[in-house]
PDB file of N, CA and C in Angstrom:
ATOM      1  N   UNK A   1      65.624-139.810  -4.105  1.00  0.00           N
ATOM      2  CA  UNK A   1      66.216-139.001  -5.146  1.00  0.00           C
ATOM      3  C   UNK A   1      67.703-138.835  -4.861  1.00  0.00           C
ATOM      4  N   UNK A   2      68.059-138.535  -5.826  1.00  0.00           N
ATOM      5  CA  UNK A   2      69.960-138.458  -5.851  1.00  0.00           C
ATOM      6  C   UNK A   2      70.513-137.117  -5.465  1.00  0.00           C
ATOM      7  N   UNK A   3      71.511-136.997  -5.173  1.00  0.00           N
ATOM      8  CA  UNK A   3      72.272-135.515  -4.559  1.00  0.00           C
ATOM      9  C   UNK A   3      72.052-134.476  -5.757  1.00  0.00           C
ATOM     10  N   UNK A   4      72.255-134.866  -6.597  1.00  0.00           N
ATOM     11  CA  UNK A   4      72.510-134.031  -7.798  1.00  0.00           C
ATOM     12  C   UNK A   4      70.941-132.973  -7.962  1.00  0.00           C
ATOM     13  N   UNK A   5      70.003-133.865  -7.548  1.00  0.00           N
ATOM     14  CA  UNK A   5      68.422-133.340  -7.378  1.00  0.00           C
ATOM     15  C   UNK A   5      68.589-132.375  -6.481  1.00  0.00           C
ATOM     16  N   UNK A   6      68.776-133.081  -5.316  1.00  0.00           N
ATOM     17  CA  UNK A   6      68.341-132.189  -3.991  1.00  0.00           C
ATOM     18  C   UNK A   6      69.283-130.889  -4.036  1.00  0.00           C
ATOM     19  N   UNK A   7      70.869-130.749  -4.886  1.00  0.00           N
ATOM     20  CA  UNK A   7      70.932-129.747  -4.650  1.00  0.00           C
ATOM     21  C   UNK A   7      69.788-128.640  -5.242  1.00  0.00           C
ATOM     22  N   UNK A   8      69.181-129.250  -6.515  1.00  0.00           N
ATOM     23  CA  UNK A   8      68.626-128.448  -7.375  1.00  0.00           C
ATOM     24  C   UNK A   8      67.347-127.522  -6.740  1.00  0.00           C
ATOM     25  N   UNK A   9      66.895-128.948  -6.115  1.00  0.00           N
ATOM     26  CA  UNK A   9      65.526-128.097  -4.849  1.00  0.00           C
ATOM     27  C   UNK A   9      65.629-127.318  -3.873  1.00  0.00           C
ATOM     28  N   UNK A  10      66.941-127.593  -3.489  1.00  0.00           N
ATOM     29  CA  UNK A  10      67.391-126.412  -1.914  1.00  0.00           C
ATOM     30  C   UNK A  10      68.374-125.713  -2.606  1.00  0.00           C
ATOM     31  N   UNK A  11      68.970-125.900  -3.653  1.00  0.00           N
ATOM     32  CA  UNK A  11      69.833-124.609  -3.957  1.00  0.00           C
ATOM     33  C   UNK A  11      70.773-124.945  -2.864  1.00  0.00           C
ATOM     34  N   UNK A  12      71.271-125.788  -2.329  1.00  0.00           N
ATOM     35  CA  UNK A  12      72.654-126.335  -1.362  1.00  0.00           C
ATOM     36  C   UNK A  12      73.452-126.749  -2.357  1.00  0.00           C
ATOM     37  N   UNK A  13      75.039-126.826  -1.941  1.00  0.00           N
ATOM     38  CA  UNK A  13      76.201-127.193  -2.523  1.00  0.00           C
ATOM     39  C   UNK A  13      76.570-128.854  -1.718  1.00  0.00           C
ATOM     40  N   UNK A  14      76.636-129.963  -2.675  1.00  0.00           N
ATOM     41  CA  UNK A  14      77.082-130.634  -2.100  1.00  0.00           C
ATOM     42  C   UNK A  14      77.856-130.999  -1.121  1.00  0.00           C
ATOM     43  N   UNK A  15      78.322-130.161  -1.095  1.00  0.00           N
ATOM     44  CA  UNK A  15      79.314-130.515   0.198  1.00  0.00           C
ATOM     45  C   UNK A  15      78.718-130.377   1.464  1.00  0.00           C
ATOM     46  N   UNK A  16      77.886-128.740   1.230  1.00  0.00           N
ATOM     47  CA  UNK A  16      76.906-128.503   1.890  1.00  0.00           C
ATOM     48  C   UNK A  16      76.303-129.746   2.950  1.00  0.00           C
ATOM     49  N   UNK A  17      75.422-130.088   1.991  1.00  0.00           N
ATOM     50  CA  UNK A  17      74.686-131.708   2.062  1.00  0.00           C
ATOM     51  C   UNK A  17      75.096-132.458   2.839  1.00  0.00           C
ATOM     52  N   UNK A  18      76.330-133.473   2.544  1.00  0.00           N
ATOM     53  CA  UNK A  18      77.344-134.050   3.164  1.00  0.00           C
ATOM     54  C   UNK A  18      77.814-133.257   4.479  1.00  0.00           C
ATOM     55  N   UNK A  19      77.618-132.491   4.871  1.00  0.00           N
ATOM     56  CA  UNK A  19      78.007-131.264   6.125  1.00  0.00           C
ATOM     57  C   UNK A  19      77.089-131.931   7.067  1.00  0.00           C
ATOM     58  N   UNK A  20      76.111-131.463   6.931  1.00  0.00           N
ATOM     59  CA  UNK A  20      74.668-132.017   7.171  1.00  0.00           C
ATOM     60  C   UNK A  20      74.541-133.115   7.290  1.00  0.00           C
ATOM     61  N   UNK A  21      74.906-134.061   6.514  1.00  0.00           N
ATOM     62  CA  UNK A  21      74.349-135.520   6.859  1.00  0.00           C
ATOM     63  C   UNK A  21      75.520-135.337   7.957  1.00  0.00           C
ATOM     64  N   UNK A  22      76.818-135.472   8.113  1.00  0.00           N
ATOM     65  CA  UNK A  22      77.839-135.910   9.136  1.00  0.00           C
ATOM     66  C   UNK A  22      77.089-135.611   9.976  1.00  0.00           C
ATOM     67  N   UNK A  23      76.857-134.001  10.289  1.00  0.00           N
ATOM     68  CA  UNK A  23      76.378-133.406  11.625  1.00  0.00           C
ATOM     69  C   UNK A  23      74.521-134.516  11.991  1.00  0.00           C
ATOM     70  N   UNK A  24      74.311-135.124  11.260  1.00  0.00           N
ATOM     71  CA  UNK A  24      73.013-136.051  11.651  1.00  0.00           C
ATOM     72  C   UNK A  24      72.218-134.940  11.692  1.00  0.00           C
ATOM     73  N   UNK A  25      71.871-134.056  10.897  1.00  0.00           N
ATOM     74  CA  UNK A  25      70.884-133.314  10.669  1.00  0.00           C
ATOM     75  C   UNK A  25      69.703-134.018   9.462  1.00  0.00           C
ATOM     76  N   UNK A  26      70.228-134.917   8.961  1.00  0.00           N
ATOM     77  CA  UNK A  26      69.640-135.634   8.123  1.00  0.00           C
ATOM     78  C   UNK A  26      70.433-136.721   7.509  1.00  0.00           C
ATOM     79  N   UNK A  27      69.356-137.755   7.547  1.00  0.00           N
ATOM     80  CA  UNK A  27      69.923-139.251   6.881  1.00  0.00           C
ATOM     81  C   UNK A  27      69.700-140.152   6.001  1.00  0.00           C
ATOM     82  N   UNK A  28      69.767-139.717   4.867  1.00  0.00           N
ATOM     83  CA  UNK A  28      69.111-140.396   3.796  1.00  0.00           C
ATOM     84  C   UNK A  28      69.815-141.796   4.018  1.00  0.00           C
ATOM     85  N   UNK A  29      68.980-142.794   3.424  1.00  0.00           N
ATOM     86  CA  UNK A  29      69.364-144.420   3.010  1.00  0.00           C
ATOM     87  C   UNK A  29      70.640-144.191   2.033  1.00  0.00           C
ATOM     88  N   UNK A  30      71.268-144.829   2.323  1.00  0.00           N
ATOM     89  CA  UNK A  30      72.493-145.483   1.574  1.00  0.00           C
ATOM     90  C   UNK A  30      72.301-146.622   0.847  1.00  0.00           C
ATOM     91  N   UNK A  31      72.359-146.787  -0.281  1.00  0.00           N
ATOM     92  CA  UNK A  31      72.597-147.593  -0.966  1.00  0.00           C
ATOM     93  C   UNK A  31      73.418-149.111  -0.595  1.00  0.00           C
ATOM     94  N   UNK A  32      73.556-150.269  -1.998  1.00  0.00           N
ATOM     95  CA  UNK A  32      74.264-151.392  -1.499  1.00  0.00           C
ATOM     96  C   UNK A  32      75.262-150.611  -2.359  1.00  0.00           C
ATOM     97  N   UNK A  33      75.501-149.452  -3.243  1.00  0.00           N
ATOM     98  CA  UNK A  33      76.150-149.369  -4.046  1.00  0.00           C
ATOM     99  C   UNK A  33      76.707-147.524  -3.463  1.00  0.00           C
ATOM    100  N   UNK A  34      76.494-147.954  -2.914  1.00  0.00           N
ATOM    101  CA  UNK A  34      76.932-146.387  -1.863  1.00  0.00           C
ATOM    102  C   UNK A  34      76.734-145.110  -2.189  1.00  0.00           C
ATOM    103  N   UNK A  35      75.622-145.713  -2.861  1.00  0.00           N
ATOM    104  CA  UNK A  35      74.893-143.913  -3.117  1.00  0.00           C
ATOM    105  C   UNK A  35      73.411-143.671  -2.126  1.00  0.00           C
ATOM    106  N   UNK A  36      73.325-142.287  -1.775  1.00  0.00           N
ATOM    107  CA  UNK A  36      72.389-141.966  -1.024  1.00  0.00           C
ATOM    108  C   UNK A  36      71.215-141.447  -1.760  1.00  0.00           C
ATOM    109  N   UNK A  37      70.322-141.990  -1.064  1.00  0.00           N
ATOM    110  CA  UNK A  37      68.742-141.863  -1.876  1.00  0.00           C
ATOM    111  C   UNK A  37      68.329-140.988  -0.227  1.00  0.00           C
ATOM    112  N   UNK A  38      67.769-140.213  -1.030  1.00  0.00           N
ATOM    113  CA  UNK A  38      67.173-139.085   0.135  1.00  0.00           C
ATOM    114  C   UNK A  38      65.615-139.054   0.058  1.00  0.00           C
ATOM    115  N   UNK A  39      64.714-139.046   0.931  1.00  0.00           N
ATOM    116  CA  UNK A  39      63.404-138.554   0.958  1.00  0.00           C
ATOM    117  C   UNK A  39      62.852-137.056   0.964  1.00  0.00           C
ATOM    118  N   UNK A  40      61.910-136.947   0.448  1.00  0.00           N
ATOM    119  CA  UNK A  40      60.948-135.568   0.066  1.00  0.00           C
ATOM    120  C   UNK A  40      61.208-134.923   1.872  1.00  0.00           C
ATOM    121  N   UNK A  41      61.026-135.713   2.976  1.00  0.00           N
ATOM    122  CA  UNK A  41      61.558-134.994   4.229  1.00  0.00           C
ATOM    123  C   UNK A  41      62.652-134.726   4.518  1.00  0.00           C
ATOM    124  N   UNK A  42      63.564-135.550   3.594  1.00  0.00           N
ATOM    125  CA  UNK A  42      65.217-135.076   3.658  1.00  0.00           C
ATOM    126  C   UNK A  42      65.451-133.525   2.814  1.00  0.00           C
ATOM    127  N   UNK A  43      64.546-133.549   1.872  1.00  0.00           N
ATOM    128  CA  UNK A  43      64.207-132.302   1.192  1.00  0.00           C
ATOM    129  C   UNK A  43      63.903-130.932   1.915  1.00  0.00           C
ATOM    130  N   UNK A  44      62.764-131.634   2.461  1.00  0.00           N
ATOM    131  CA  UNK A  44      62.602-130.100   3.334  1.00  0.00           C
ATOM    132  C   UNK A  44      63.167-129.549   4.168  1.00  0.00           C
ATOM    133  N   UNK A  45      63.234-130.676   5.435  1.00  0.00           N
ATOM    134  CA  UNK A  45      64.666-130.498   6.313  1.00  0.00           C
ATOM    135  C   UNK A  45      65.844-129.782   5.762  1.00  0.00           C
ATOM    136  N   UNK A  46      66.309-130.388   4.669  1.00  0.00           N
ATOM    137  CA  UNK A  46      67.445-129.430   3.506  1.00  0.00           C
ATOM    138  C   UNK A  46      66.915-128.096   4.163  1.00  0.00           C
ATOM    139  N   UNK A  47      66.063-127.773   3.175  1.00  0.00           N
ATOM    140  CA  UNK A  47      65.442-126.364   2.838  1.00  0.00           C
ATOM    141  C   UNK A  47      65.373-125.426   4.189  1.00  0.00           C
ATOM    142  N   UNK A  48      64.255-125.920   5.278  1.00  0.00           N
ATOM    143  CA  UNK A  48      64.088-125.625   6.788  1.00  0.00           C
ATOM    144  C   UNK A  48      65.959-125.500   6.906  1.00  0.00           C
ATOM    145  N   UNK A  49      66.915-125.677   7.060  1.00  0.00           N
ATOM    146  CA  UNK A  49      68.024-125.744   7.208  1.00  0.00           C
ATOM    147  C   UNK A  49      68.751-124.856   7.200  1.00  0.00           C
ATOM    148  N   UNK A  50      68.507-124.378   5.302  1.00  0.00           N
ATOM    149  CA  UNK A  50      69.303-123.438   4.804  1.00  0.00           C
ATOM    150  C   UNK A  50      68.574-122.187   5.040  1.00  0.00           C
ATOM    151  N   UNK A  51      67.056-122.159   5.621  1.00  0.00           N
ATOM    152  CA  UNK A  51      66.686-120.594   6.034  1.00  0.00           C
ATOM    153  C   UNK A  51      67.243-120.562   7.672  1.00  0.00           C
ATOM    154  N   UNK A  52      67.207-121.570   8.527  1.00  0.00           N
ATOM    155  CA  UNK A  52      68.019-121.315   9.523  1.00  0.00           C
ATOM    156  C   UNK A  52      69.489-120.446   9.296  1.00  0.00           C
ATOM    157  N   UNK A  53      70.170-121.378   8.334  1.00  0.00           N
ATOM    158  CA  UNK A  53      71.673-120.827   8.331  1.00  0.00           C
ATOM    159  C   UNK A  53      71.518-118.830   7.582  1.00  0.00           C
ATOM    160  N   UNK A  54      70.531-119.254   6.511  1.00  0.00           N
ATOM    161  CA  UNK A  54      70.408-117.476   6.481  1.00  0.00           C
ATOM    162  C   UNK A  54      69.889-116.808   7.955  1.00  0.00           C
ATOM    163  N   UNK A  55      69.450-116.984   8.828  1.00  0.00           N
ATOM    164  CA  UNK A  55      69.325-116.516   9.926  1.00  0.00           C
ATOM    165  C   UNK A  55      70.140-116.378  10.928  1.00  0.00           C
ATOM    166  N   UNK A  56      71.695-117.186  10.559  1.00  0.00           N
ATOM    167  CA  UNK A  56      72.815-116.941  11.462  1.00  0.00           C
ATOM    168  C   UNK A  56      72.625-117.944  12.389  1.00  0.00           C
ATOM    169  N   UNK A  57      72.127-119.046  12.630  1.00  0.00           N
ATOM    170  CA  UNK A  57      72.138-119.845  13.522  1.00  0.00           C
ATOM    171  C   UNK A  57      72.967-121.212  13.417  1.00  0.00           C
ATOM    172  N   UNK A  58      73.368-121.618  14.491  1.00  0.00           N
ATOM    173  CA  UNK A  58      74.476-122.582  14.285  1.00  0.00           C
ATOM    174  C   UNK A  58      73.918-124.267  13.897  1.00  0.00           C
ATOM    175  N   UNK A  59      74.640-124.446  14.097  1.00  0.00           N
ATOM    176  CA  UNK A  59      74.584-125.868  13.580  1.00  0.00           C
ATOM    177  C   UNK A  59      73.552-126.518  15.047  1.00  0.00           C
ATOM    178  N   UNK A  60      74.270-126.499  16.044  1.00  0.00           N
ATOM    179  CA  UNK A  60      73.743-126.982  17.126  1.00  0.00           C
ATOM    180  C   UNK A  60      72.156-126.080  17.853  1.00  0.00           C
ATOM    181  N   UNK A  61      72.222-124.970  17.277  1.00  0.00           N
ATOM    182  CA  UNK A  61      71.146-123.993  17.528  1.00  0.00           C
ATOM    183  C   UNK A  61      69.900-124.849  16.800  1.00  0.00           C
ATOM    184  N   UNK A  62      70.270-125.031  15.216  1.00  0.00           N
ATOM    185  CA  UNK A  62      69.424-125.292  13.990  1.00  0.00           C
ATOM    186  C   UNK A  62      68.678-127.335  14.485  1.00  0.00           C
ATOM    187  N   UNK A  63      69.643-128.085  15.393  1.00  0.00           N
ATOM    188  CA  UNK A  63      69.033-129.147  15.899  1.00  0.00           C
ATOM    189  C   UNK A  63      68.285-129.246  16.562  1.00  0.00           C
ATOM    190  N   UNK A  64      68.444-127.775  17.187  1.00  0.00           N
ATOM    191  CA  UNK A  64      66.888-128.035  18.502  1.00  0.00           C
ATOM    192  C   UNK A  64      66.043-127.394  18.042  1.00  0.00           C
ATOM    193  N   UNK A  65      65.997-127.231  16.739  1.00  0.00           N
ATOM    194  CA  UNK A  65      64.734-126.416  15.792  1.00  0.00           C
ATOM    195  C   UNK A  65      63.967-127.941  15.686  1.00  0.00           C
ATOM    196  N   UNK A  66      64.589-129.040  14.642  1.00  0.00           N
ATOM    197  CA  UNK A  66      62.881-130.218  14.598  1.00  0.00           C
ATOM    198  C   UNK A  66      62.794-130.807  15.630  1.00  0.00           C
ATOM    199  N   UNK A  67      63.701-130.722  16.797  1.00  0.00           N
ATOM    200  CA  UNK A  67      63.441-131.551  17.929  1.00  0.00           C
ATOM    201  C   UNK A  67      61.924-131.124  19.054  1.00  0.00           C
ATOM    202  N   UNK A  68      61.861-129.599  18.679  1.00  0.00           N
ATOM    203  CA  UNK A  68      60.494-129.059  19.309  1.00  0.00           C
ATOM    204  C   UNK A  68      59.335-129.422  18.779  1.00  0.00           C
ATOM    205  N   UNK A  69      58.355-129.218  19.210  1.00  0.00           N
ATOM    206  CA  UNK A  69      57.105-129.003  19.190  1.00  0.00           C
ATOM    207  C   UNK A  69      56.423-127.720  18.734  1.00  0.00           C
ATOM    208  N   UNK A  70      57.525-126.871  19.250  1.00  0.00           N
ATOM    209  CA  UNK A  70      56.794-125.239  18.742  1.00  0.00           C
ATOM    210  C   UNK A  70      58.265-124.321  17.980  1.00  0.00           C
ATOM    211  N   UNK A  71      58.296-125.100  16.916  1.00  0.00           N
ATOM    212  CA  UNK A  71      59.564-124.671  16.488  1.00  0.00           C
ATOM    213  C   UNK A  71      59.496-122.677  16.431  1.00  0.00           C
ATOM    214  N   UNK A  72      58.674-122.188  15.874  1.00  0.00           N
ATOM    215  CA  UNK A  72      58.502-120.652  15.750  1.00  0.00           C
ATOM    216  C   UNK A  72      59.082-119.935  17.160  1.00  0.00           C
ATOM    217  N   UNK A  73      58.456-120.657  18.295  1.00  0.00           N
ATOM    218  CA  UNK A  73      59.153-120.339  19.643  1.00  0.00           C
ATOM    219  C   UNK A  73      60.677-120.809  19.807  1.00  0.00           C
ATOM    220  N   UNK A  74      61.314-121.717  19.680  1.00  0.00           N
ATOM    221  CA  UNK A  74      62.173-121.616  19.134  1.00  0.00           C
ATOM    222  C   UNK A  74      63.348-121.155  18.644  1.00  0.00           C
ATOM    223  N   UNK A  75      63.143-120.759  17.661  1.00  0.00           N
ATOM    224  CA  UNK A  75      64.003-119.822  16.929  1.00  0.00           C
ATOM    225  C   UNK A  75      63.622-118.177  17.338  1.00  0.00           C
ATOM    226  N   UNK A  76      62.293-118.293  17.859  1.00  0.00           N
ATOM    227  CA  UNK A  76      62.303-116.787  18.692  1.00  0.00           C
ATOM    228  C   UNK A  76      63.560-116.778  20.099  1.00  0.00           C
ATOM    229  N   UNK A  77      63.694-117.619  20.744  1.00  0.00           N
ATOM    230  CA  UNK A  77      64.573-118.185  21.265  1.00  0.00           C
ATOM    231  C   UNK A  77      65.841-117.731  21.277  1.00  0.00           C
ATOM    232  N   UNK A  78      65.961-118.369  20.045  1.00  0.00           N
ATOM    233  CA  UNK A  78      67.538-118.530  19.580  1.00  0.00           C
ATOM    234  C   UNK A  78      67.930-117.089  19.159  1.00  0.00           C
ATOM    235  N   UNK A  79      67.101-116.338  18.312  1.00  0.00           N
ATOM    236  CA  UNK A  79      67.436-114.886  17.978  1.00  0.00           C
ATOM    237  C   UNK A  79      67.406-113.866  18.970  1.00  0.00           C
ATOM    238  N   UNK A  80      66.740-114.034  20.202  1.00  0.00           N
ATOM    239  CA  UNK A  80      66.457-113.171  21.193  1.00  0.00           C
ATOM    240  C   UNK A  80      68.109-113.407  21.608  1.00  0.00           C
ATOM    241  N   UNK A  81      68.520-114.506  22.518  1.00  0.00           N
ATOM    242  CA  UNK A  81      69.668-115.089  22.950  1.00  0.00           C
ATOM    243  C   UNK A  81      70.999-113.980  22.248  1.00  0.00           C
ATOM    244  N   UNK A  82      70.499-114.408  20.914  1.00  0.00           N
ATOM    245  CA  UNK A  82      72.340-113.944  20.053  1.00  0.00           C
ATOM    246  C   UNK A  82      72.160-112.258  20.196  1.00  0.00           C
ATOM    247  N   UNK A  83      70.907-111.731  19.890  1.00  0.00           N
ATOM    248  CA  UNK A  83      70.350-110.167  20.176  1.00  0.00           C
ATOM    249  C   UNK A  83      71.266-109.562  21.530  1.00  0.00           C
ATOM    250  N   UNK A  84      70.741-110.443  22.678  1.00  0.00           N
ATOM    251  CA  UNK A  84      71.092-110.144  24.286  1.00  0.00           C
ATOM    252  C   UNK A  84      73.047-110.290  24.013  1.00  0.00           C
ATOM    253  N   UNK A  85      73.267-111.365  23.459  1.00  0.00           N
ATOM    254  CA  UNK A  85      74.496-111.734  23.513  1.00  0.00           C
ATOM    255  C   UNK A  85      75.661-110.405  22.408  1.00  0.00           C
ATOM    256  N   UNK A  86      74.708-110.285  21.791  1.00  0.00           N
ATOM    257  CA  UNK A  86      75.131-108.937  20.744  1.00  0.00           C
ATOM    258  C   UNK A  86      75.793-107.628  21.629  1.00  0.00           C
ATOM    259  N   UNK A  87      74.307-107.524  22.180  1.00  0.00           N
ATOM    260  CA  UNK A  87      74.343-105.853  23.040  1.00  0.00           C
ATOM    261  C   UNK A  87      75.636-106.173  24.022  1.00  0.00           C
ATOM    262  N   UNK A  88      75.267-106.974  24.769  1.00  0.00           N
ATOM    263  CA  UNK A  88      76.580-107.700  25.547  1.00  0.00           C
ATOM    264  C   UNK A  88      77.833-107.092  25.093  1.00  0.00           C
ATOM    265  N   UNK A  89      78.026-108.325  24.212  1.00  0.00           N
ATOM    266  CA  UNK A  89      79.311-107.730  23.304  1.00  0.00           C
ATOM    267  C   UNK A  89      80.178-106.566  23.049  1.00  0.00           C
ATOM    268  N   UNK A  90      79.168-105.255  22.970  1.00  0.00           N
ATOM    269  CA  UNK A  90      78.880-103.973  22.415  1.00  0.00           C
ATOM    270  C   UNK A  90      79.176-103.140  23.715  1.00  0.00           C
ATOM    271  N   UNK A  91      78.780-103.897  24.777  1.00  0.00           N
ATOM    272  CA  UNK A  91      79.163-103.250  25.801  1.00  0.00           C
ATOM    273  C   UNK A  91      80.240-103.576  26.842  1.00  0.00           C
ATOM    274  N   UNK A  92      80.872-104.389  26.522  1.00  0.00           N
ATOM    275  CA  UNK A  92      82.182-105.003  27.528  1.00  0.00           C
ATOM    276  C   UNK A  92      82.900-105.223  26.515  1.00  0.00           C
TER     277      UNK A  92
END
């Protein structure tokens, strides 16, 4: 499917998208005509993505989310971390 779709399903801004593909968070096929055709897993990934980024997590945080096995642990992980790193903050 074409960009113009996928923003429609994830509610992402193209550029968005293109953000994402650079960072190799996802890689749709390229065309001979240099357009990108994306898969229904490029879709979700999208989606899985953009509830990471509502969760405040970075770019590099949000890669070692499909690279697990137990993604829920995870991102328990990652929110505990920025929590500890918060109070931190708050106190020095």
């Amino acid at each position: 499917m074409k960009i113009n779709e996928v923003c429609k399903l994830t509610g992402l801004t193209k550029k968005a998208i293109e953000y994402y593909q650079i960072k190799k968070l996802i890689s749709p096929i390229v065309g001979e005509n240099g357009y990108r055709d994306f898969t229904e897993e490029d879709v979700e990934r999208l989606k899985t993505i953009a509830i990471l980024k509502k969760l405040d997590l970075s770019i590099d945080e949000i890669k070692q989310v499909p690279e697990s096995k137990d993604r829920n642990s995870v991102i328990t992980k990652i929110r505990y971390a920025k929590q500890l790193q918060a109070k931190l903050n708050g106190i020095f």
